[in-house]
PDB file of N, CA and C in Angstrom:
ATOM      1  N   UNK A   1      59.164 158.316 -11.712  1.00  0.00           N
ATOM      2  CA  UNK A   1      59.869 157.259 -12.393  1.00  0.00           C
ATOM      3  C   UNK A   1      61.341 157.621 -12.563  1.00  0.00           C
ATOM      4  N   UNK A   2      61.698 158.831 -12.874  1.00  0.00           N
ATOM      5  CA  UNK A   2      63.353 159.471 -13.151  1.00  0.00           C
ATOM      6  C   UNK A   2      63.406 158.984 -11.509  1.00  0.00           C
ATOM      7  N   UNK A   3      63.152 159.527 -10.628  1.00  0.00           N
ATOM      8  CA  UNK A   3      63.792 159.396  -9.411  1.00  0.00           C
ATOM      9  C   UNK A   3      64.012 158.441  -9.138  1.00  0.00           C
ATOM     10  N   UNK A   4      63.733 157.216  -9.432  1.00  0.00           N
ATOM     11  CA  UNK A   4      63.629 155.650  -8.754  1.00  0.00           C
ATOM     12  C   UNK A   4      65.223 154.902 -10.149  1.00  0.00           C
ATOM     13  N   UNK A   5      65.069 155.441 -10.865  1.00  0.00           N
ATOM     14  CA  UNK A   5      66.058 154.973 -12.506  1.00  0.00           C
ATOM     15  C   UNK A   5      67.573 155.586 -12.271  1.00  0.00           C
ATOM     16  N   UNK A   6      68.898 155.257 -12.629  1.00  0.00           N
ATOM     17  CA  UNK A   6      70.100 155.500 -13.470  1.00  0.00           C
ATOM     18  C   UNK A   6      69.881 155.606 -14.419  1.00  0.00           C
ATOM     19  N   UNK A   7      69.412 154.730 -15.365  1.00  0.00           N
ATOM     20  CA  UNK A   7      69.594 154.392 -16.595  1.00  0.00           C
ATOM     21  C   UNK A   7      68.249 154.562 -16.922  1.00  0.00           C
ATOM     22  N   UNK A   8      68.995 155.310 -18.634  1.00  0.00           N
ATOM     23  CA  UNK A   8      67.770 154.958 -19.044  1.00  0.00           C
ATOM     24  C   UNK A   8      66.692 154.480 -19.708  1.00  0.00           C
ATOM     25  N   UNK A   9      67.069 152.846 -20.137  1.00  0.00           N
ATOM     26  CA  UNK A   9      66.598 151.918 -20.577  1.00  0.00           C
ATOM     27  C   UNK A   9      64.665 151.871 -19.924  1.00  0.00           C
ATOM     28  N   UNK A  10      65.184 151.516 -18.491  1.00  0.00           N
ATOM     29  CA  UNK A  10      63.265 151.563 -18.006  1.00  0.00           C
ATOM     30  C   UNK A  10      62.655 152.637 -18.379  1.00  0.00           C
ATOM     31  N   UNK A  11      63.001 153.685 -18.167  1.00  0.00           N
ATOM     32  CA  UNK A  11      62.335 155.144 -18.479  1.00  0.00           C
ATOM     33  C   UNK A  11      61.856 155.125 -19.547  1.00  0.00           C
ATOM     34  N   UNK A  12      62.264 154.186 -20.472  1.00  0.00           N
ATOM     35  CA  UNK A  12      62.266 154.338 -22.356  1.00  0.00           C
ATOM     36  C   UNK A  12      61.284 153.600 -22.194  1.00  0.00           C
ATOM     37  N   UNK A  13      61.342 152.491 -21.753  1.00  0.00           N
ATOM     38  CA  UNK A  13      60.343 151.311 -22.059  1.00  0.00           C
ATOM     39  C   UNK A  13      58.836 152.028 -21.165  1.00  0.00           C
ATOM     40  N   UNK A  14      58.829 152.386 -20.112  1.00  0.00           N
ATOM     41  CA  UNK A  14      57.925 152.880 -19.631  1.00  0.00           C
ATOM     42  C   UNK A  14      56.979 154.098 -20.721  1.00  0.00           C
ATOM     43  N   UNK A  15      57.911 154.829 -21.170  1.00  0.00           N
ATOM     44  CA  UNK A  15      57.595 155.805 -22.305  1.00  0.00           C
ATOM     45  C   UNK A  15      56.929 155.378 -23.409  1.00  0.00           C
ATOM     46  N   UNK A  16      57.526 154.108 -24.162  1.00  0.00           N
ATOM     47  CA  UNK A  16      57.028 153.040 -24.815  1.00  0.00           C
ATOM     48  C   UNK A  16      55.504 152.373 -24.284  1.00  0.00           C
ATOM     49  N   UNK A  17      55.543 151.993 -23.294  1.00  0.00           N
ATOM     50  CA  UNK A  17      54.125 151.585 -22.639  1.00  0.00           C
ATOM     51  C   UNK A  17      53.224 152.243 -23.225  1.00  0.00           C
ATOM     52  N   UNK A  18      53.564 154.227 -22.491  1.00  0.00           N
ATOM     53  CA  UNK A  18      52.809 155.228 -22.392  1.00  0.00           C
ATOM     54  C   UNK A  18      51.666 155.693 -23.824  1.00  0.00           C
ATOM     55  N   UNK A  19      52.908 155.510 -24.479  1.00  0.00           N
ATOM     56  CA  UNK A  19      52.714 156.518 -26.133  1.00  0.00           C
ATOM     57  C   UNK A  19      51.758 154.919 -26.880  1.00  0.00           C
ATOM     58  N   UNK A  20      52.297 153.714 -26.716  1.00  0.00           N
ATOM     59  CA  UNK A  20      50.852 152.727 -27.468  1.00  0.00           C
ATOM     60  C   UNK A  20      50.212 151.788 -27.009  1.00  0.00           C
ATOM     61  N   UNK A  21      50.225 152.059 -25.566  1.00  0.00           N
ATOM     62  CA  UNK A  21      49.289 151.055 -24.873  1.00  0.00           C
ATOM     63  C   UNK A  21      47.942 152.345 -24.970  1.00  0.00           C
ATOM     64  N   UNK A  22      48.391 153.307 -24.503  1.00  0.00           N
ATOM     65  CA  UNK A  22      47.368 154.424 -23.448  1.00  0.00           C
ATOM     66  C   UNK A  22      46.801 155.288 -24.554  1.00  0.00           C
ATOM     67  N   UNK A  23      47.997 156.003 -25.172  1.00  0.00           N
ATOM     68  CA  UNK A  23      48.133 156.960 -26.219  1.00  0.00           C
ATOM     69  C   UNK A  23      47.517 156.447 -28.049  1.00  0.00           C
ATOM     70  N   UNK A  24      47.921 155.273 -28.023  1.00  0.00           N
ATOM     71  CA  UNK A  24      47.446 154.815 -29.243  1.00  0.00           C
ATOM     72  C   UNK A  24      48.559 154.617 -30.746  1.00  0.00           C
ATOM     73  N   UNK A  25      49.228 155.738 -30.236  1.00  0.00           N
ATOM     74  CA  UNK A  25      50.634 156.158 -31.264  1.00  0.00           C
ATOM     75  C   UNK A  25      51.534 154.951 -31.327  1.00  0.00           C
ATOM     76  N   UNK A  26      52.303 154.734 -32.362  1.00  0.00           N
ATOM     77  CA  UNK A  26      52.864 154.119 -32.773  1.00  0.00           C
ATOM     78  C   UNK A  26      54.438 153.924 -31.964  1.00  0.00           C
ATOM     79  N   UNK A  27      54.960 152.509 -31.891  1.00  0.00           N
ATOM     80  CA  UNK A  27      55.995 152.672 -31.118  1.00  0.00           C
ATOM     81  C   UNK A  27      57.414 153.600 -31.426  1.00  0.00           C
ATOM     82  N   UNK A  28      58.520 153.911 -30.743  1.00  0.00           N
ATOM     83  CA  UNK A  28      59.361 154.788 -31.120  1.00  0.00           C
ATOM     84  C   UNK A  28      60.377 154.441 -30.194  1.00  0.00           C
ATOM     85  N   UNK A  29      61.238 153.332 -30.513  1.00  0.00           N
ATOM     86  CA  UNK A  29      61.888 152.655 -28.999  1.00  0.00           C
ATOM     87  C   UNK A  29      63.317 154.178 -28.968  1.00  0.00           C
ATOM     88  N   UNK A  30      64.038 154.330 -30.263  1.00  0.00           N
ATOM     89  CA  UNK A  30      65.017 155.429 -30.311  1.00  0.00           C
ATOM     90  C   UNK A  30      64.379 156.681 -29.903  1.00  0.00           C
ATOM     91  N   UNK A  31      63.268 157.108 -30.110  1.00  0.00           N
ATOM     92  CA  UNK A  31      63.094 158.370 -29.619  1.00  0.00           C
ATOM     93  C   UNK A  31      62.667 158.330 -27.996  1.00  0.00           C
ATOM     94  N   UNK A  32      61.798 157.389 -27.180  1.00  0.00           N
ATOM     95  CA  UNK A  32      61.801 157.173 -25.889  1.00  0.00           C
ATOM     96  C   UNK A  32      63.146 157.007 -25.427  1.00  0.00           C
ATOM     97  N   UNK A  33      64.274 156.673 -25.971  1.00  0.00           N
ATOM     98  CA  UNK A  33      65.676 156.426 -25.298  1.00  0.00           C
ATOM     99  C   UNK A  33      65.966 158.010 -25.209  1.00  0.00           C
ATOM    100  N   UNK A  34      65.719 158.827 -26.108  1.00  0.00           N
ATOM    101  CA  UNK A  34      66.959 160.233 -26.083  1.00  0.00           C
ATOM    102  C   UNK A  34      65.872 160.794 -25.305  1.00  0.00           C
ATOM    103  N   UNK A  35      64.621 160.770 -25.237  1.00  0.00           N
ATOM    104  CA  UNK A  35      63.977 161.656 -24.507  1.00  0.00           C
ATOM    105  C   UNK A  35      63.856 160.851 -22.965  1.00  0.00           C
ATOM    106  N   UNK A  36      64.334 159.782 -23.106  1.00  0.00           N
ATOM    107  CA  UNK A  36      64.857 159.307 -21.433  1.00  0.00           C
ATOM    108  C   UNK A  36      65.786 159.838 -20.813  1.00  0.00           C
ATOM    109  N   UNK A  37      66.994 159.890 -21.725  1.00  0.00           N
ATOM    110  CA  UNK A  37      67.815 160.753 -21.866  1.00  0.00           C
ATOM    111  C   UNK A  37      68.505 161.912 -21.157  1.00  0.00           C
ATOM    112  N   UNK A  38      67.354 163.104 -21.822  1.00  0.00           N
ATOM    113  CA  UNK A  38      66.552 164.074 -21.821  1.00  0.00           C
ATOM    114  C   UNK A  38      66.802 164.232 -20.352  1.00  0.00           C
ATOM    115  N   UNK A  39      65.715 163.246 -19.930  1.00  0.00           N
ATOM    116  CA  UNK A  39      64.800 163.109 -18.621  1.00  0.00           C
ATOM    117  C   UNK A  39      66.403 163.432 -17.454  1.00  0.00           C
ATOM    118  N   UNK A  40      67.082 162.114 -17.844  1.00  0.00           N
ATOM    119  CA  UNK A  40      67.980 161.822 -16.291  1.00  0.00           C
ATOM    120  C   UNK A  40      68.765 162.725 -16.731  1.00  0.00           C
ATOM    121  N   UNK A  41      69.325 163.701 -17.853  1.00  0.00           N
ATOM    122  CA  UNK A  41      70.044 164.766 -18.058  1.00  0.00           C
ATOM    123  C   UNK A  41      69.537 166.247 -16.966  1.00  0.00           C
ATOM    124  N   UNK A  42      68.351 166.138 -17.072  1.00  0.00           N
ATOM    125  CA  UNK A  42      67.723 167.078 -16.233  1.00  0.00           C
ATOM    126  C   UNK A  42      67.847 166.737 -14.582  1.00  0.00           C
ATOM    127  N   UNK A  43      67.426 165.392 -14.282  1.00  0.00           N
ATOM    128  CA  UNK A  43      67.634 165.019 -12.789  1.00  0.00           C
ATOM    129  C   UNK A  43      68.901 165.428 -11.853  1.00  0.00           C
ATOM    130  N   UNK A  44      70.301 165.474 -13.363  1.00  0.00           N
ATOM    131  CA  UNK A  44      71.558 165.348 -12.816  1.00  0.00           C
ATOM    132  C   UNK A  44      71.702 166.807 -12.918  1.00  0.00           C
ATOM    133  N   UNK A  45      71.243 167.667 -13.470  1.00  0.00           N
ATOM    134  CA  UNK A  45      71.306 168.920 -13.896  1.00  0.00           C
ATOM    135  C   UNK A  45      70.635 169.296 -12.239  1.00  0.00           C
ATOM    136  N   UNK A  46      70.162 169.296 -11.638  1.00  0.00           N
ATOM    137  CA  UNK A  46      69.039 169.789 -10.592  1.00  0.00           C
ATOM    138  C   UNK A  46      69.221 168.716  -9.239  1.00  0.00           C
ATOM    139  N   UNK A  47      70.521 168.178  -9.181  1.00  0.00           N
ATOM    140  CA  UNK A  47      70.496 167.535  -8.640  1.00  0.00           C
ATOM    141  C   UNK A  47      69.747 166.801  -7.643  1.00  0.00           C
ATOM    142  N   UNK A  48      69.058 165.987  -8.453  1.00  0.00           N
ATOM    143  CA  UNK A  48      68.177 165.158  -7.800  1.00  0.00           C
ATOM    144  C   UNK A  48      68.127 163.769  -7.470  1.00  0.00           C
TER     145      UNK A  48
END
């Protein structure tokens, strides 16, 4: 999913899916954003 994204709005929402469709947990739209974040911080780090 990082590989296919810039931004990271989808990544969040996908994360969002993850954690209370699948997971059960409660939503967390700010914390799926920084740990999207996170995510494409690392992609650009490792250039990928």
């Amino acid at each position: 999913m990082a590989l296919e994204y810039e931004k990271p709005e989808p990544i969040a929402e996908y994360l969002g899916v993850v954690t209370t469709e699948n997971m059960g947990l409660s939503s967390a739209k700010e914390h799926d954003l920084a740990i999207a974040k996170i995510i494409l911080k690392v992609k650009e780090a490792l250039g990928i």
